[in-house]
Protein backbone atom coordinates (compact mmCIF):
# COMPACT_ATOMS: atom_id res chain seq x y z
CA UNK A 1 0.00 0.00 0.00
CA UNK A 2 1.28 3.17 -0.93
CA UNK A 3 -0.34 6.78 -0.80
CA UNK A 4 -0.22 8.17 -4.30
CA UNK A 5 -2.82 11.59 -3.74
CA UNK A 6 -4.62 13.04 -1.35
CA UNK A 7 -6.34 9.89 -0.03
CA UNK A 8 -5.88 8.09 -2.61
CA UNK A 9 -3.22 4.77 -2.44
CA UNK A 10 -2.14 2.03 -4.59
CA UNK A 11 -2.56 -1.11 -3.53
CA UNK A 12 -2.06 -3.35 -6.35
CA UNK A 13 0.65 -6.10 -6.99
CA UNK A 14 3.18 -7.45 -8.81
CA UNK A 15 3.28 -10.67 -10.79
CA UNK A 16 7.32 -11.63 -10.90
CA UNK A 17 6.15 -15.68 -12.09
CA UNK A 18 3.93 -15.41 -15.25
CA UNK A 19 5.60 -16.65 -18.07
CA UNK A 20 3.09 -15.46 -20.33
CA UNK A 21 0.17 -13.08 -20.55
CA UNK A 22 -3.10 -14.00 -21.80
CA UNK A 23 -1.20 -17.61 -22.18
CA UNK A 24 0.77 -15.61 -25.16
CA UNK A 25 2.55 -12.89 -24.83
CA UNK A 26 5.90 -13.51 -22.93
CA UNK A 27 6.74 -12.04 -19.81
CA UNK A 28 10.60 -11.58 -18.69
CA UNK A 29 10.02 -8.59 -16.41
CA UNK A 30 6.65 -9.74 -15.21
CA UNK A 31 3.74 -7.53 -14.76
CA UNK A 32 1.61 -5.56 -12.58
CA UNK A 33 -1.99 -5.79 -11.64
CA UNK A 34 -3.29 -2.19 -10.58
CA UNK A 35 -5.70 -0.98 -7.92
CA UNK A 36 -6.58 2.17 -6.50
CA UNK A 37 -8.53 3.15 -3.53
CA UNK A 38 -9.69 6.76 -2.63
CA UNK A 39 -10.47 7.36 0.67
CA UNK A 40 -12.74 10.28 1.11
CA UNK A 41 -16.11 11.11 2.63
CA UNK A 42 -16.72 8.13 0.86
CA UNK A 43 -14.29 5.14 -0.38
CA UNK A 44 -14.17 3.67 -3.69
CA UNK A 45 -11.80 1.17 -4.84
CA UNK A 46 -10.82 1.09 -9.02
CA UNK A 47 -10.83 -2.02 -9.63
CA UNK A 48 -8.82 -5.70 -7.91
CA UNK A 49 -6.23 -7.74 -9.92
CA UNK A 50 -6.01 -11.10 -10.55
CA UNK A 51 -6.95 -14.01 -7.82
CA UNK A 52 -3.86 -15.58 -7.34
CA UNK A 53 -3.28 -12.29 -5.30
CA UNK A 54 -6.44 -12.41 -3.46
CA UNK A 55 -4.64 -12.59 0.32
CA UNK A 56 -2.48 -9.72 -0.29
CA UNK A 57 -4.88 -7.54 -2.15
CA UNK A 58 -7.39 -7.78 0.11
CA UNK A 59 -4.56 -7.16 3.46
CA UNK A 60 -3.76 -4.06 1.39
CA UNK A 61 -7.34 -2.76 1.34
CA UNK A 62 -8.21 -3.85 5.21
CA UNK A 63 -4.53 -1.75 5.92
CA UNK A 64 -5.83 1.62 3.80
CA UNK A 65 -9.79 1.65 4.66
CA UNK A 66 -8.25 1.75 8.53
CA UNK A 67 -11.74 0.16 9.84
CA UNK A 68 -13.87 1.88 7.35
CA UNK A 69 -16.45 0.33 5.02
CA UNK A 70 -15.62 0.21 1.27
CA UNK A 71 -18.57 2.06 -0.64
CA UNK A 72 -18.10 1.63 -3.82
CA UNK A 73 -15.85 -0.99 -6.44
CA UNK A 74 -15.64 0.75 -9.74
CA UNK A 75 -15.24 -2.09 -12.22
CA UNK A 76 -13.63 0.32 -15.29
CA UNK A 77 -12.47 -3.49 -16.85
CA UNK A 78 -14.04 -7.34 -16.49
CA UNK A 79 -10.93 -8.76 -17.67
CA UNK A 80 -10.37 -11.62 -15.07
CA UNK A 81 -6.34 -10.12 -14.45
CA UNK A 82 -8.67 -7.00 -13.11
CA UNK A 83 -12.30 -8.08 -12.04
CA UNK A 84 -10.82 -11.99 -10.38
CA UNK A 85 -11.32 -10.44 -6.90
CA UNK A 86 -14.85 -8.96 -7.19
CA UNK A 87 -16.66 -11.96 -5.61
CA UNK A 88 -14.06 -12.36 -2.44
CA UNK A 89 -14.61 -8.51 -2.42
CA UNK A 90 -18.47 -8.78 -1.99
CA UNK A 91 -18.16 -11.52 1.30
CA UNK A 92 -15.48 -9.15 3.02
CA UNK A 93 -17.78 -5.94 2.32
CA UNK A 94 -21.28 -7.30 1.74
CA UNK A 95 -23.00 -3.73 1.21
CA UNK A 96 -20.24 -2.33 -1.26
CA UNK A 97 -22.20 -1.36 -4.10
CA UNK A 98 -19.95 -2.15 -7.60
CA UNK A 99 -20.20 0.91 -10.02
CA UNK A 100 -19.90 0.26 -13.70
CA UNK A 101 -22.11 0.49 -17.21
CA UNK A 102 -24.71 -1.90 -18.80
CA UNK A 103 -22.40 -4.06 -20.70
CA UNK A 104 -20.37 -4.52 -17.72
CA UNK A 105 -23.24 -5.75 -15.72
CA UNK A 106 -24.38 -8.18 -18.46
CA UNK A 107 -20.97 -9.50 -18.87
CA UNK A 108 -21.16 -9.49 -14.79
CA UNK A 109 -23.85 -11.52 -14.48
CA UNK A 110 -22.55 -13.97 -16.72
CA UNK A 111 -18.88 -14.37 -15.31
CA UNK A 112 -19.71 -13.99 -11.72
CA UNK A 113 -23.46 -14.34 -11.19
CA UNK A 114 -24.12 -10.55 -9.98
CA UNK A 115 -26.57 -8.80 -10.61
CA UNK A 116 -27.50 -7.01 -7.37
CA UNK A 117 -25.98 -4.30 -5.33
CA UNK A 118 -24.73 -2.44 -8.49
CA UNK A 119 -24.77 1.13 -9.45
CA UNK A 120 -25.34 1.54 -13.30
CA UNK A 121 -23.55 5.06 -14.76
CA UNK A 122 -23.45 6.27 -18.62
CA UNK A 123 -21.29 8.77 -20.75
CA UNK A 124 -20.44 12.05 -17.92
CA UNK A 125 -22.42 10.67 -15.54
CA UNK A 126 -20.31 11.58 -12.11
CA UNK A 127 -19.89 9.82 -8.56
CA UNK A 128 -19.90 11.70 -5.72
CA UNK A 129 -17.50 11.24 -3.26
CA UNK A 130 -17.05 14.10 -1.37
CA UNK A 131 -14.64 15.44 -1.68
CA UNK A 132 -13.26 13.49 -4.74
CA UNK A 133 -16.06 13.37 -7.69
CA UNK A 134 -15.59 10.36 -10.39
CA UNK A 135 -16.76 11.53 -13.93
CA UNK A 136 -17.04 8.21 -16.56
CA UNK A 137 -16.32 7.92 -20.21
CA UNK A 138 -17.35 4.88 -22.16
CA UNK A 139 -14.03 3.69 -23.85
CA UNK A 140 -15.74 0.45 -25.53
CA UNK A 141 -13.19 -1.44 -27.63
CA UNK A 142 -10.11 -0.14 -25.58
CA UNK A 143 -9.75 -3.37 -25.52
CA UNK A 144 -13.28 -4.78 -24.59
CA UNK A 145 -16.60 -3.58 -25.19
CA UNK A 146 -17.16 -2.54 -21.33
CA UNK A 147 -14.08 -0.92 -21.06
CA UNK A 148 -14.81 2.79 -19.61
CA UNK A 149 -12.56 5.12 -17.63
CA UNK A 150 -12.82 7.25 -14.41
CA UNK A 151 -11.41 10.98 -14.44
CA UNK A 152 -11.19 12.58 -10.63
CA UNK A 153 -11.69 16.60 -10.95
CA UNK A 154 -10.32 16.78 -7.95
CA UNK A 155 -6.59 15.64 -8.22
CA UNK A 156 -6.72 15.34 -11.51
CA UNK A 157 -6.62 11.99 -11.92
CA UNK A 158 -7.55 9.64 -14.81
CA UNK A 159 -7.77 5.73 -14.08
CA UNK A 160 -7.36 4.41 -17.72
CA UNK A 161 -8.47 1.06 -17.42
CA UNK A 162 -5.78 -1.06 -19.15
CA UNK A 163 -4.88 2.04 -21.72
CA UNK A 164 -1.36 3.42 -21.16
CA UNK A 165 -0.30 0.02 -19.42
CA UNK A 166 2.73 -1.88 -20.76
CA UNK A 167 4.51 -5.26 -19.23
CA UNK A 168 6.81 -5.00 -16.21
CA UNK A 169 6.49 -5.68 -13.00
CA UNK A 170 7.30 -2.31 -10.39
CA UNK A 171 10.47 -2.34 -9.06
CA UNK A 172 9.38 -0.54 -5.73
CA UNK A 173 8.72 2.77 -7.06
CA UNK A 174 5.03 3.12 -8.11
CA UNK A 175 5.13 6.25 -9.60
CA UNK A 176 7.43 7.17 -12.80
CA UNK A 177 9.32 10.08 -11.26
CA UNK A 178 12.44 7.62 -10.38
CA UNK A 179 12.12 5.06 -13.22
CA UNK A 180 13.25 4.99 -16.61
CA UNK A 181 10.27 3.47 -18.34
CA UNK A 182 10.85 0.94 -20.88
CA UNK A 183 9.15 2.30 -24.17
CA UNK A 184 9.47 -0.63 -25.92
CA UNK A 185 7.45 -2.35 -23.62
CA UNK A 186 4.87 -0.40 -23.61
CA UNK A 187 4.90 -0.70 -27.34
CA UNK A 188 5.02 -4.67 -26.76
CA UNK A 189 2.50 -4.30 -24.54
CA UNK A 190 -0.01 -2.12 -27.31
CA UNK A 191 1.00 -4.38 -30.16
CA UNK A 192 -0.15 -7.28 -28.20
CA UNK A 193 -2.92 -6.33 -26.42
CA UNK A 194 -4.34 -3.18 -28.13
CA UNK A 195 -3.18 -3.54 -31.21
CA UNK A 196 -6.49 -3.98 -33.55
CA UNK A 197 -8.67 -1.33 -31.79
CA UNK A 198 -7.11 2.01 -32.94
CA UNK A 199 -10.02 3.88 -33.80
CA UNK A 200 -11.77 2.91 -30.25
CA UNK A 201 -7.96 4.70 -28.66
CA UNK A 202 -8.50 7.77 -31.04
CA UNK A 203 -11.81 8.34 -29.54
CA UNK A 204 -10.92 8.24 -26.31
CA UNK A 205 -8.29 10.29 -26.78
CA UNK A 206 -10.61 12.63 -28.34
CA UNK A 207 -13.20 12.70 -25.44
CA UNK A 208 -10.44 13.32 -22.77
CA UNK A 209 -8.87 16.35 -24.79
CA UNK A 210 -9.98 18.70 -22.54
CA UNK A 211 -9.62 17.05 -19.56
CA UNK A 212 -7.47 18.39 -16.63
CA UNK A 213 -5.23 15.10 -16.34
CA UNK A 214 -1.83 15.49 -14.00
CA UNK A 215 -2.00 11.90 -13.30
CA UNK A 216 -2.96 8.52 -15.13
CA UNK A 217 -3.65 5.44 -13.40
CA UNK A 218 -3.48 2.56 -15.37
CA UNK A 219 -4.12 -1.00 -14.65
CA UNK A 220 -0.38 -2.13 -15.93
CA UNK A 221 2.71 -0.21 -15.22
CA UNK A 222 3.58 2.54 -13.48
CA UNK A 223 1.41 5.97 -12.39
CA UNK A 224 2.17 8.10 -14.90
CA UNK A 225 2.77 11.41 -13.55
CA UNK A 226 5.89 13.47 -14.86
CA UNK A 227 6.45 11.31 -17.71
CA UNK A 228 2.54 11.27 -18.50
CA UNK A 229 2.75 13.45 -21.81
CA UNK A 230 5.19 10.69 -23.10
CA UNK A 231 2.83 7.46 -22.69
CA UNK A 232 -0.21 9.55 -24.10
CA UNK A 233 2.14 10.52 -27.38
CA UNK A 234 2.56 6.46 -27.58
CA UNK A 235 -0.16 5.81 -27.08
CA UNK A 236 -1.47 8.13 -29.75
CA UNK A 237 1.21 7.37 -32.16
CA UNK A 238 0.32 3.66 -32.55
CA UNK A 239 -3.25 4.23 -32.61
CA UNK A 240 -2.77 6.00 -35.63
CA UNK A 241 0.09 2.95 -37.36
CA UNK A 242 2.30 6.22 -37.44
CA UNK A 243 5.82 3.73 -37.88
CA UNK A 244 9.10 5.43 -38.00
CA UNK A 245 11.24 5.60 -40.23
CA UNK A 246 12.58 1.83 -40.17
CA UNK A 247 12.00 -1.39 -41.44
CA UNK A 248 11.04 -5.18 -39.66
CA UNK A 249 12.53 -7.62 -41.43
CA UNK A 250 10.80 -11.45 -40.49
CA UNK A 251 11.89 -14.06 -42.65
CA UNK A 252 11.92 -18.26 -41.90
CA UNK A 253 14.88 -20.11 -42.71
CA UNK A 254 14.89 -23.82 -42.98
CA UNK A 255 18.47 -24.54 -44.27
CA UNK A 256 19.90 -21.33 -44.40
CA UNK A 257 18.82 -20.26 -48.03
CA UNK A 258 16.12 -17.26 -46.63
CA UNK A 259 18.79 -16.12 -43.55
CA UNK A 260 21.08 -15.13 -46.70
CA UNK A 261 18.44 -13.58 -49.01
CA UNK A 262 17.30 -11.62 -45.79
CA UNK A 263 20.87 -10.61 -44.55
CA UNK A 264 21.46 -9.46 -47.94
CA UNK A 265 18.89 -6.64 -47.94
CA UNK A 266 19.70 -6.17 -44.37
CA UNK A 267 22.80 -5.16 -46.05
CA UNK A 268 21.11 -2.78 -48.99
CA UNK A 269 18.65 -1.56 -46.73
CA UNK A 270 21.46 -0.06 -44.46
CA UNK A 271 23.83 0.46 -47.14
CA UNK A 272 20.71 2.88 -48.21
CA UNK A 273 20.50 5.07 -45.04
CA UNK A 274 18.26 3.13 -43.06
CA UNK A 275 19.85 3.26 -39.61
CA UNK A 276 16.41 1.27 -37.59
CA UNK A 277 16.26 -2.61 -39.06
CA UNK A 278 14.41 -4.99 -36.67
CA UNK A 279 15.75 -8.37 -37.78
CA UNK A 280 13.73 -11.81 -36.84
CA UNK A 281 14.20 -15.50 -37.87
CA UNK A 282 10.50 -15.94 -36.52
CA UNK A 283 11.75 -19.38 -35.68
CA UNK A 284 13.71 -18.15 -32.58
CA UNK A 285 11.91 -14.84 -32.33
CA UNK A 286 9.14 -14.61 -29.99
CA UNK A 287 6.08 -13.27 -32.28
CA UNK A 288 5.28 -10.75 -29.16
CA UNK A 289 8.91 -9.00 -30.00
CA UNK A 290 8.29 -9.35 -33.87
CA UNK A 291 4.50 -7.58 -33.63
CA UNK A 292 5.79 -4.59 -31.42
CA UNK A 293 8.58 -3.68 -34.56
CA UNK A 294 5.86 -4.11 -37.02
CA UNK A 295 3.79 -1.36 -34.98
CA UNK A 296 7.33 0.58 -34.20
CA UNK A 297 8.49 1.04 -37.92
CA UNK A 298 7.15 1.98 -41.43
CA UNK A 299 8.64 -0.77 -43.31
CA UNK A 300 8.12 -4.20 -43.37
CA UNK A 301 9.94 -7.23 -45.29
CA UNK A 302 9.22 -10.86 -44.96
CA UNK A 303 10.53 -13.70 -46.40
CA UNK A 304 9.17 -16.95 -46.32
CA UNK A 305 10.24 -20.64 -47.97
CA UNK A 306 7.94 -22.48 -49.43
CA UNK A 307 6.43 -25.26 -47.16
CA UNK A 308 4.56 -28.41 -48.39
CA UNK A 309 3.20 -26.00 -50.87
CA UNK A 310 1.93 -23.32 -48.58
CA UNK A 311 4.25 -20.21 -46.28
CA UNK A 312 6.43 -20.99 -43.75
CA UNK A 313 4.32 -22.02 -40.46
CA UNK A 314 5.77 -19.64 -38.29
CA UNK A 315 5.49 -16.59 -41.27
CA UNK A 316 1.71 -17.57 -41.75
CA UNK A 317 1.13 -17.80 -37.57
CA UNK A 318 2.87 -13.98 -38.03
CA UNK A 319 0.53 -12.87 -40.92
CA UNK A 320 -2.30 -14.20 -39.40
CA UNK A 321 -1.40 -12.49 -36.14
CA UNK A 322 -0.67 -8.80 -37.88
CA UNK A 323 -4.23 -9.39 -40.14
CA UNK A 324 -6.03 -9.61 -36.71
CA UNK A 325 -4.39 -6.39 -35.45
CA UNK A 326 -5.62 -5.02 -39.22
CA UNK A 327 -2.32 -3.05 -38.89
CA UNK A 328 -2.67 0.18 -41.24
CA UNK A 329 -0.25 2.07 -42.97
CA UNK A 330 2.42 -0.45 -43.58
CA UNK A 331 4.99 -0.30 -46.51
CA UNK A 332 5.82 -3.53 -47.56
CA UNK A 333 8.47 -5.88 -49.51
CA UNK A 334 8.42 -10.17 -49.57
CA UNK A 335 10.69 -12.83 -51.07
CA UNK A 336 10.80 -16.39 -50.87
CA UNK A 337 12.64 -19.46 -51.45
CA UNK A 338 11.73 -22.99 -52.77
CA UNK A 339 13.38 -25.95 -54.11
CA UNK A 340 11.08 -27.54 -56.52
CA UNK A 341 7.60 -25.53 -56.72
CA UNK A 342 7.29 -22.23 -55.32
CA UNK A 343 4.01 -20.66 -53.24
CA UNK A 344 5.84 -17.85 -50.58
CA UNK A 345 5.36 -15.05 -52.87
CA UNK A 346 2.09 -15.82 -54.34
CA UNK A 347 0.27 -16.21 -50.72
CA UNK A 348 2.49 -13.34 -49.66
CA UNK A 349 1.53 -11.14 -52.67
CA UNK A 350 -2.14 -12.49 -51.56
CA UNK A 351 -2.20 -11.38 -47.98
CA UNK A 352 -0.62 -7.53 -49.33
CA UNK A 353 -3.78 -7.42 -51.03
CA UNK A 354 -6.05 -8.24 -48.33
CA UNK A 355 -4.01 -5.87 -45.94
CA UNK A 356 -4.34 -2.72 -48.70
CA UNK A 357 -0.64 -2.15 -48.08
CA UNK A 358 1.96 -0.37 -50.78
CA UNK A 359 4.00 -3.27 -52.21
CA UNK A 360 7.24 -1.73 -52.59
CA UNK A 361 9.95 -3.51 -55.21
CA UNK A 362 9.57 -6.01 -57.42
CA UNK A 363 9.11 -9.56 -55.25
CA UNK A 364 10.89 -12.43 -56.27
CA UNK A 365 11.41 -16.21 -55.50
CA UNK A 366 14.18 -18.58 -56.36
CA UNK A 367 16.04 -21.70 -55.65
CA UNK A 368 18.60 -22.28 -53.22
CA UNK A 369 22.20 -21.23 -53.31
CA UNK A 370 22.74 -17.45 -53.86
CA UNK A 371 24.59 -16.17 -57.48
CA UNK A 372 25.21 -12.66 -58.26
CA UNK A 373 21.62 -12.38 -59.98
CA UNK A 374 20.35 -13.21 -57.24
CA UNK A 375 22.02 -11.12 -54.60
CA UNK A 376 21.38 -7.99 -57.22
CA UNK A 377 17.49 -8.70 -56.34
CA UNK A 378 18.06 -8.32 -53.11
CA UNK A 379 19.98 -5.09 -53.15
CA UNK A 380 17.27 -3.69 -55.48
CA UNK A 381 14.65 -4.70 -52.74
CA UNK A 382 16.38 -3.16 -49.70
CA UNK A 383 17.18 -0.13 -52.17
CA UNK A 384 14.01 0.31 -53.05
CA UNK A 385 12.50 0.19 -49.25
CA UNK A 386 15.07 2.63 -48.37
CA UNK A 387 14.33 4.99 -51.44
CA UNK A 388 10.08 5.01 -50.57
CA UNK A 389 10.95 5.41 -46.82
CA UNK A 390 12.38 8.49 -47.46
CA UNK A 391 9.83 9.82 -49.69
CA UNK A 392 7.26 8.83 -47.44
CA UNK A 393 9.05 10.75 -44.35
C-alpha cells in the first residue's frame, strides 16, 4: 500500500512468475496488476487484480480503509487479471455497491453471477465522493466492449483502465518520477494487447482532450505522472500505425537459403541510409517481439520458404497475427525461397492485397544457393524500401 494523492493509495501487486500473458505474450520482467482506492467522505476502490493475489490484495485494502467500510468498487475493466477479486470482495464488504455500465453488468452476471448491489452510470455521468467526484467515459473497444474510464476533478486523476499500461512488473517505485520506463514495452505491450482497436484509442483520446489530467492510473505499469505526456504521445502514435522511419525484417529459414536472401537486404537496406532494421528469424523470435517492430516502424519485409506447398508455419502464424491487429499504414516488400515448386510469394503477394498495403519492389522467388543475380534482387529490394521510406518521411 502506498499513498499516491490526497487519499488516494495504490494497492495493487506485482506478478514476478507469469511466463506469459493472456497464455501468449511472454513475460521476462513480469507484470503488474493495478488498484486504487480513494479514501474520502466516501471510499471507492478502481478495480482488484487477478486471484492468485487475493490474500495480499485484500490485506492491502483492510490496511488503507483503517476500519472503514468500502462504498463503492468501480469495475472500469471485467478482464479476469482485473475483475478476479470482485466476488471475495463482496463476502469481506457485503454492502459495497460495484459501479460500472450496462455491458459490464451483463458480462457481470454472466462471469460472476451478480446482478444485485450495483450502481449503473453512462457517458459524464459523475460519482460523488465528497470530496473526490468520479466523472465516466465509455471507452468500448479499448480493448473490450465494457471498457470505460474514471477521471477525478479533484486531483486530476484519470484511471485508464488497461490504456497506457505496458509489461513489467514495479520495481518498488510506483510512480514514474524515479524510473526509466521501458518504451518498448509499452509498445510490446499495445501491439499485443491493443493492437487492432485504434479507432476505439482515437476516440478516447478525443473525449479526454480537454480534460485536466496530471496523473494517469493505469491497470499495468507505473502511475504516470511526470512522464505522462510521453505514454499519451505512444499511445497516440500507434493508434494512428504512425511507424518510424525503419523497417522489420521477419523471414523463416529452414536450411539457411532465406537467412542469406534476408541478410542481404539487411545489407542494402542499411547500405541505403536506413539506420532502424528490426531483424527476426521468426523461428527463434518470440512473435510478441516481432509484432511490437511491425507497430514501431514503417517498413516491413518478410521472407518466407515455401512449405509443403503453402508459407512458412511460423510466417503464416505472423501474418495471421498482424491481419487480426488489421495493422494500417504499412509499406511492404516479400521474397521467398523454394526448391522444386514455389508458393511464398504468391500467398504473400495475396495477404498484401487483403491488408491494402503499398508493395514496394519487385518480389521475387528462387532456388537455393545465392549467385550474383540473385544477390542484385536483393539489393534492389532493400534499395528500393530505403528509397520510398524516405519519400514517405
Amino acid at each position: 500500500m502506498k499513498k499516491i494523492a490526497n487519499d488516494i493509495y495504490y494497492v495493487g501487486v506485482n506478478d514476478r512468475r507469469k511466463n506469459l500473458f493472456e497464455n501468449l505474450w511472454e513475460l521476462p520482467k513480469g507484470v503488474s496488476y493495478n488498484s486504487y482506492l480513494i479514501v474520502g467522505e466516501r471510499t471507492a476502490l478502481i478495480d482488484t487484480v487477478d486471484i492468485a493475489f487475493s490474500d495480499i490484495f485484500l490485506r492491502k485494502v483492510e490496511e488503507a480503509l483503517q476500519g472503514r467500510r468500502l462504498d463503492y468498487l468501480v469495475v472500469n475493466h471485467l478482464e479476469p487479471d482485473h475483475s478476479g477479486n470482485i466476488d471475495q470482495l463482496r463476502r469481506v464488504y457485503p454492502e459495497v455497491q460495484i459501479v460500472g455500465n450496462k455491458q459490464t453488468f451483463r458480462m457481470m452476471e454472466s462471469s460472476h453471477h451478480i446482478a444485485g448491489g450495483l450502481y449503473e452510470v453512462k457517458e459524464g455521468d459523475t460519482l460523488d465522493l465528497g470530496t473526490h467526484r468520479l466523472t465516466f467515459y465509455m471507452a468500448p473497444m479499448v480493448h473490450w466492449p465494457e471498457v470505460m474510464v474514471a477521471h477525478d476533478e479533484a486531483d486530476g486523476i484519470l484511471f485508464s483502465a488497461d490504456a497506457f499500461g505496458m509489461y513489467g512488473a514495479l520495481d518498488g517505485n510506483i510512480t514514474d518520477e524515479h524510473i526509466q520506463p521501458d518504451w518498448d514495452e509499452m509498445i510490446r505491450y499495445y501491439a499485443n494487447i491493443v493492437g487492432k482497436y485504434g479507432n476505439p484509442v482515437q476516440k478516447l483520446l478525443q473525449k479526454l482532450a480537454g480534460a485536466d489530467i496530471r496523473m494517469i492510473c493505469s491497470t499495468h505499469g507505473p502511475v504516470w505522472r511526470s512522464k505522462r505526456e510521453q505514454a499519451v504521445a505512444i499511445y497516440d502514435r500507434m493508434s494512428r500505425y504512425e511507424g518510424a522511419t525503419g523497417v522489420t525484417l521477419a523471414f523463416g529459414s529452414m536450411y539457411g537459403f532465406t537467412e542469406q536472401m534476408a541478410e542481404a537486404v539487411a545489407e542494402s537496406l542499411a547500405d541505403n541510409g536506413i539506420a532502424d532494421i528490426a531483424m527476426h528469424d521468426v523461428s527463434k523470435s518470440q512473435s510478441s517481439y516481432v509484432l511490437r517492430d511491425i507497430f514501431k516502424y514503417r517498413g516491413l519485409i518478410i521472407g518466407s520458404p515455401t512449405y509443403s506447398g503453402q508459407l512458412f508455419p511460423e510466417i503464416a502464424s505472423l501474418l495471421q497475427k498482424i491481419e487480426v491487429r488489421e495493422v494500417k499504414n504499412r509499406l511492404f516488400g516479400y521474397f521467398g525461397a523454394f526448391m522444386w515448386s514455389g508458393a511464398a510469394v504468391r500467398l504473400l503477394t495475396a495477404f498484401a492485397e487483403t491488408m491494402k498495403w503499398k508493395v514496394v519492389g519487385e518480389p521475387f522467388e528462387e532456388r537455393p544457393s545465392m549467385n550474383a543475380d540473385k544477390l542484385a534482387r536483393c539489393v534492389a529490394l532493400g534499395k528500393a524500401m530505403a528509397e520510398e521510406l524516405r519519400i514517405e518521411n
